[in-house]
Protein backbone atom coordinates (compact mmCIF):
# COMPACT_ATOMS: atom_id res chain seq x y z
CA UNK A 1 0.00 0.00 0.00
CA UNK A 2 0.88 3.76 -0.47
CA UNK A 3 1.89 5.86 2.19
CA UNK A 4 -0.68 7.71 4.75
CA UNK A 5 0.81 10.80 2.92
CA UNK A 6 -0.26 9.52 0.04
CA UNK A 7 -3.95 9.95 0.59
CA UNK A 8 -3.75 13.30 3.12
CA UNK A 9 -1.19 15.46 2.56
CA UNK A 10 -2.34 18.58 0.87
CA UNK A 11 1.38 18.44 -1.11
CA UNK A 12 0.16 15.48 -2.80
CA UNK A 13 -3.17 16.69 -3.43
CA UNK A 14 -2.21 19.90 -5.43
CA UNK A 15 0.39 17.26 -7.42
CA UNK A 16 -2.60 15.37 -8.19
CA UNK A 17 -4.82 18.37 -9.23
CA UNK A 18 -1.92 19.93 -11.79
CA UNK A 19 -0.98 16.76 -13.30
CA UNK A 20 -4.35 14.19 -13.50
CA UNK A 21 -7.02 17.37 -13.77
CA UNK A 22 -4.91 19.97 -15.78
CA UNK A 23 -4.47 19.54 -19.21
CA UNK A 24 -5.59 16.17 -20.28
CA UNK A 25 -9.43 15.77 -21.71
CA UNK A 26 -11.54 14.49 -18.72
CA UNK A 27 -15.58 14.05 -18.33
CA UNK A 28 -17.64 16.78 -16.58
CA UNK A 29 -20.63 15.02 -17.08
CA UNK A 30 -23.49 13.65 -18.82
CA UNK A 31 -25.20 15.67 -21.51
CA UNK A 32 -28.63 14.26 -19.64
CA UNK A 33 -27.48 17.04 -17.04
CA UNK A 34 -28.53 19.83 -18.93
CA UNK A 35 -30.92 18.19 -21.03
CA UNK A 36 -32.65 21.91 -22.31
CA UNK A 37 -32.05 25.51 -23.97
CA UNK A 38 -30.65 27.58 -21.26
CA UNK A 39 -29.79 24.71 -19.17
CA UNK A 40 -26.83 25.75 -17.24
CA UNK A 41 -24.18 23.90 -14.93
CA UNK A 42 -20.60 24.56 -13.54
CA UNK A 43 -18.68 21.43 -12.73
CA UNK A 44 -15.49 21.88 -10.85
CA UNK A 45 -12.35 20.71 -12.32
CA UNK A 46 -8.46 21.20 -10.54
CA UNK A 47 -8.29 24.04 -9.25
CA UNK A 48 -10.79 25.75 -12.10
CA UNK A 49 -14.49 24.50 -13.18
CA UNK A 50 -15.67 23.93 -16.40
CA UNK A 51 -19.02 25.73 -17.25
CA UNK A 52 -21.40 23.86 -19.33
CA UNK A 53 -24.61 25.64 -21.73
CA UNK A 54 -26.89 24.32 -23.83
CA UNK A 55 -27.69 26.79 -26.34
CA UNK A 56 -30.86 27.69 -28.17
CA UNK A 57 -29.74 25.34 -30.98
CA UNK A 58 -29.35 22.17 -28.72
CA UNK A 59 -25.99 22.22 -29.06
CA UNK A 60 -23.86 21.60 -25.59
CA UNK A 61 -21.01 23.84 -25.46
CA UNK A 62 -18.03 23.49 -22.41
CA UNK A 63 -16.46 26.97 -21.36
CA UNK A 64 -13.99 28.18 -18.67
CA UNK A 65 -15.74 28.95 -16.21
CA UNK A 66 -14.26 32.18 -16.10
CA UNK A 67 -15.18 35.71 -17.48
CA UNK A 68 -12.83 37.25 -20.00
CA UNK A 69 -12.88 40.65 -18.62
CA UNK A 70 -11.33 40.12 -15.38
CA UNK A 71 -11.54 36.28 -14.81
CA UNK A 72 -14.56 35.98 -12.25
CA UNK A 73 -16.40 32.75 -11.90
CA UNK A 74 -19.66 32.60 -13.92
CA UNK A 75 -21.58 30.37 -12.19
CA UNK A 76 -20.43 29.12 -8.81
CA UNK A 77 -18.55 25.45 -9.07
CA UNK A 78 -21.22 22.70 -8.05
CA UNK A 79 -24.07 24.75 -9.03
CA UNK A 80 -26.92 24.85 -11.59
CA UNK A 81 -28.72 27.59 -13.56
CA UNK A 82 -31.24 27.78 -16.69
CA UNK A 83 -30.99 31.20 -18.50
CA UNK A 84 -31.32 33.01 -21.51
CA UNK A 85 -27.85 34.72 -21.41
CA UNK A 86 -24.55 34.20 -19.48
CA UNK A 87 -24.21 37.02 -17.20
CA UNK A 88 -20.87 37.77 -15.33
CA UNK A 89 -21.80 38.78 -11.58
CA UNK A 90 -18.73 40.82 -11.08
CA UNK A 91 -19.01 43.78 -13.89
CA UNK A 92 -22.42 42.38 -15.95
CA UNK A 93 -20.34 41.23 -19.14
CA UNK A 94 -23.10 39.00 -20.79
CA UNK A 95 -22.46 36.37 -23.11
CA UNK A 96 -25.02 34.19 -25.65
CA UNK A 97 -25.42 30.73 -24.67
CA UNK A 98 -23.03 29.92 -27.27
CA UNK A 99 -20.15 31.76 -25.70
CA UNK A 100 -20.03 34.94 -27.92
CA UNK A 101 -19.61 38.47 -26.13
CA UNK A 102 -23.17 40.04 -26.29
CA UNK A 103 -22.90 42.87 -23.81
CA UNK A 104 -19.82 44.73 -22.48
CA UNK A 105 -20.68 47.63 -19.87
CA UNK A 106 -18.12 50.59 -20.45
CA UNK A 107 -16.64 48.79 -24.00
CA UNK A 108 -19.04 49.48 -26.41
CA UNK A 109 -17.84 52.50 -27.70
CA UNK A 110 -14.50 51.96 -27.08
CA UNK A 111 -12.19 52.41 -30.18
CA UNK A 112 -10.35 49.53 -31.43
CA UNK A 113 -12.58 46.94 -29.25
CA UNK A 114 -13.73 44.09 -30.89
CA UNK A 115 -16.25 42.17 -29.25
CA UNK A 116 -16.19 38.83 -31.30
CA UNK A 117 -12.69 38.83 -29.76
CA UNK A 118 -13.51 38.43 -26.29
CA UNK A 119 -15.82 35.43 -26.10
CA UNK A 120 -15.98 32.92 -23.91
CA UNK A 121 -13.11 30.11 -24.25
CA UNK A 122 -14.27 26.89 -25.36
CA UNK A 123 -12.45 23.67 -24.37
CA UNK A 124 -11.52 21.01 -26.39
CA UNK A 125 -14.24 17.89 -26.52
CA UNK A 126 -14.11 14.64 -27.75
CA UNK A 127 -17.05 14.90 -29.75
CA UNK A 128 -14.79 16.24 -32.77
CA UNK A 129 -12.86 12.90 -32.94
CA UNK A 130 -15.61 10.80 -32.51
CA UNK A 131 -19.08 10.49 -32.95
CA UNK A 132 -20.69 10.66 -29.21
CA UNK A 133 -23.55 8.15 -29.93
CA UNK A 134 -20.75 5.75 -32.27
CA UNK A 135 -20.39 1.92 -31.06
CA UNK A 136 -22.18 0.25 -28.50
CA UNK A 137 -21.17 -1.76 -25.27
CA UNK A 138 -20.38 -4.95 -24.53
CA UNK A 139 -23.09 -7.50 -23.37
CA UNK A 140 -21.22 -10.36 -21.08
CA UNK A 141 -21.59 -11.13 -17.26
CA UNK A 142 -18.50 -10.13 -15.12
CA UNK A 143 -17.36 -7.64 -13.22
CA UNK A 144 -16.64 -4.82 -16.11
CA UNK A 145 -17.74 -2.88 -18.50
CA UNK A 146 -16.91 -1.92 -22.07
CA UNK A 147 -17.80 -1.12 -25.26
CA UNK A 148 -16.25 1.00 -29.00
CA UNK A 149 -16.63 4.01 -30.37
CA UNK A 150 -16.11 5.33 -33.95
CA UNK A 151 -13.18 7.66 -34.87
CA UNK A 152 -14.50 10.23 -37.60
CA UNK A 153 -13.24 10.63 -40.77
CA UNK A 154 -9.58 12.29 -40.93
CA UNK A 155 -9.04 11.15 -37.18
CA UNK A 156 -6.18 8.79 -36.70
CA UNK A 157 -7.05 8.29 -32.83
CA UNK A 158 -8.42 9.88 -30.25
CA UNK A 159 -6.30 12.70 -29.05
CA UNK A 160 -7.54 16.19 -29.00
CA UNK A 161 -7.27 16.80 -32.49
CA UNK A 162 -7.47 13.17 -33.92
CA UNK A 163 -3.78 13.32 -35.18
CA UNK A 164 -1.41 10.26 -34.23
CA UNK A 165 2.18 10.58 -34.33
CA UNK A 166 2.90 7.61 -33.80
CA UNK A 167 1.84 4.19 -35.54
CA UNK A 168 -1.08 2.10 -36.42
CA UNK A 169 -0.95 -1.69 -34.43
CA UNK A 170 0.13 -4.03 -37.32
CA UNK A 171 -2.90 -6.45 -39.09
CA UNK A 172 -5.43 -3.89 -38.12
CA UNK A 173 -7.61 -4.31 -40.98
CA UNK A 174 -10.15 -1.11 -42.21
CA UNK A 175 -12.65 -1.35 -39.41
CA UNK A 176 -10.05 -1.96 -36.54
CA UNK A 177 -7.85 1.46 -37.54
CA UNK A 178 -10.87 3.83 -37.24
CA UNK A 179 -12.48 2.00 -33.57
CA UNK A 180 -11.24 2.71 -30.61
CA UNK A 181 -11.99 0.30 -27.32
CA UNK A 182 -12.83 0.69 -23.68
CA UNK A 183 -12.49 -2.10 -20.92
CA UNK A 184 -12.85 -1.33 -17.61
CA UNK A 185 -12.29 -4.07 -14.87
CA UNK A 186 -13.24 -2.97 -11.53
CA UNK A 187 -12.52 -1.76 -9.18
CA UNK A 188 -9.73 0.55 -11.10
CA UNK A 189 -8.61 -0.82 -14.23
CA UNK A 190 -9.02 0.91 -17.64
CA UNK A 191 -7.84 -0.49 -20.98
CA UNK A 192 -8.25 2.18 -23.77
CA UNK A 193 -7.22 0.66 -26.82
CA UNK A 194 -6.46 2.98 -29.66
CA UNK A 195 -5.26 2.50 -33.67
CA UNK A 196 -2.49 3.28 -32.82
């Protein structure tokens, strides 16, 4: 077993938070969550949170939770909201559901200020690589769970972007190098099994 340290001491912790939560593509949640227009939620993440909208177009968007005036929290980590607009509580810059600057109090006649510059930043998602409602899971008795997914066209694998740099597993044949396979064995072990 680890050390006590291991588990309690804040040291460890903030380790923990930098390297597993910061930087890597990690689930906030389940689109069920905020299932209509408006439908707000902040989910905290490290030592940020990750705000969540669905617009008036049904799309689900992910933000920072932060506005880009001067970096205030949106919506309070943990919590839930259903609006029409994003509205900063610090200085009242307002924001369409699908992140773009609406309102900026004191900006708008401002030379040089460009207020399709200053929306909200979106994070990266896996739904560009692959297709969220691709594959389907396994059906066996046991205790894990598993299933595919799809990669979409042009994606080599499932990073960020899709690109691989580095190679496909030999005797993959046309289905194998565009699915990409999840096992989980409880209580804590995850095979993700990419092209490459």
């Amino acid at each position: 077993m680890l050390p006590r340290a291991a588990y309690v001491d804040p040291a460890v912790f903030e380790w923990e938070q930098r390297h597993f939560f910061g930087g890597d593509w990690l689930c906030v949640g389940r689109s069920s969550q905020v299932p209509a227009a408006g439908d707000l939620r902040a989910e905290p993440v490290g030592a940020g949170s990750v705000l969540l909208a669905r617009g008036e177009d049904g799309a689900l968007r992910a933000f920072a939770n932060t506005c880009r005036h001067r970096g205030h929290e949106l919506l309070p980590g943990g919590s839930a909201s259903q609006r029409s607009v994003i509205i900063c509580p610090y200085h009242s810059w307002t924001y369409s559901l699908n992140g773009n600057l609406r309102a900026a109090a004191g900006f708008k006649n401002r030379p040089g200020f460009q207020a399709d510059r200053w929306g909200l930043v979106e994070l990266p998602e896996l739904c560009k690589v692959s297709p969220p409602k691709s594959g389907e899971n396994y059906s066996a008795p046991g205790t894990w769970v598993g299933g595919w997914m799809d990669l979409r066209d042009g994606m080599a694998t499932m990073s960020l972007d899709g690109s691989s740099h580095g190679v496909s597993l030999r005797n993959l044949d046309a289905r194998g190098l565009r699915t990409v396979i999840y096992v989980n064995v409880f209580p804590n072990i995850l095979v993700s099994l990419h092209p490459d």
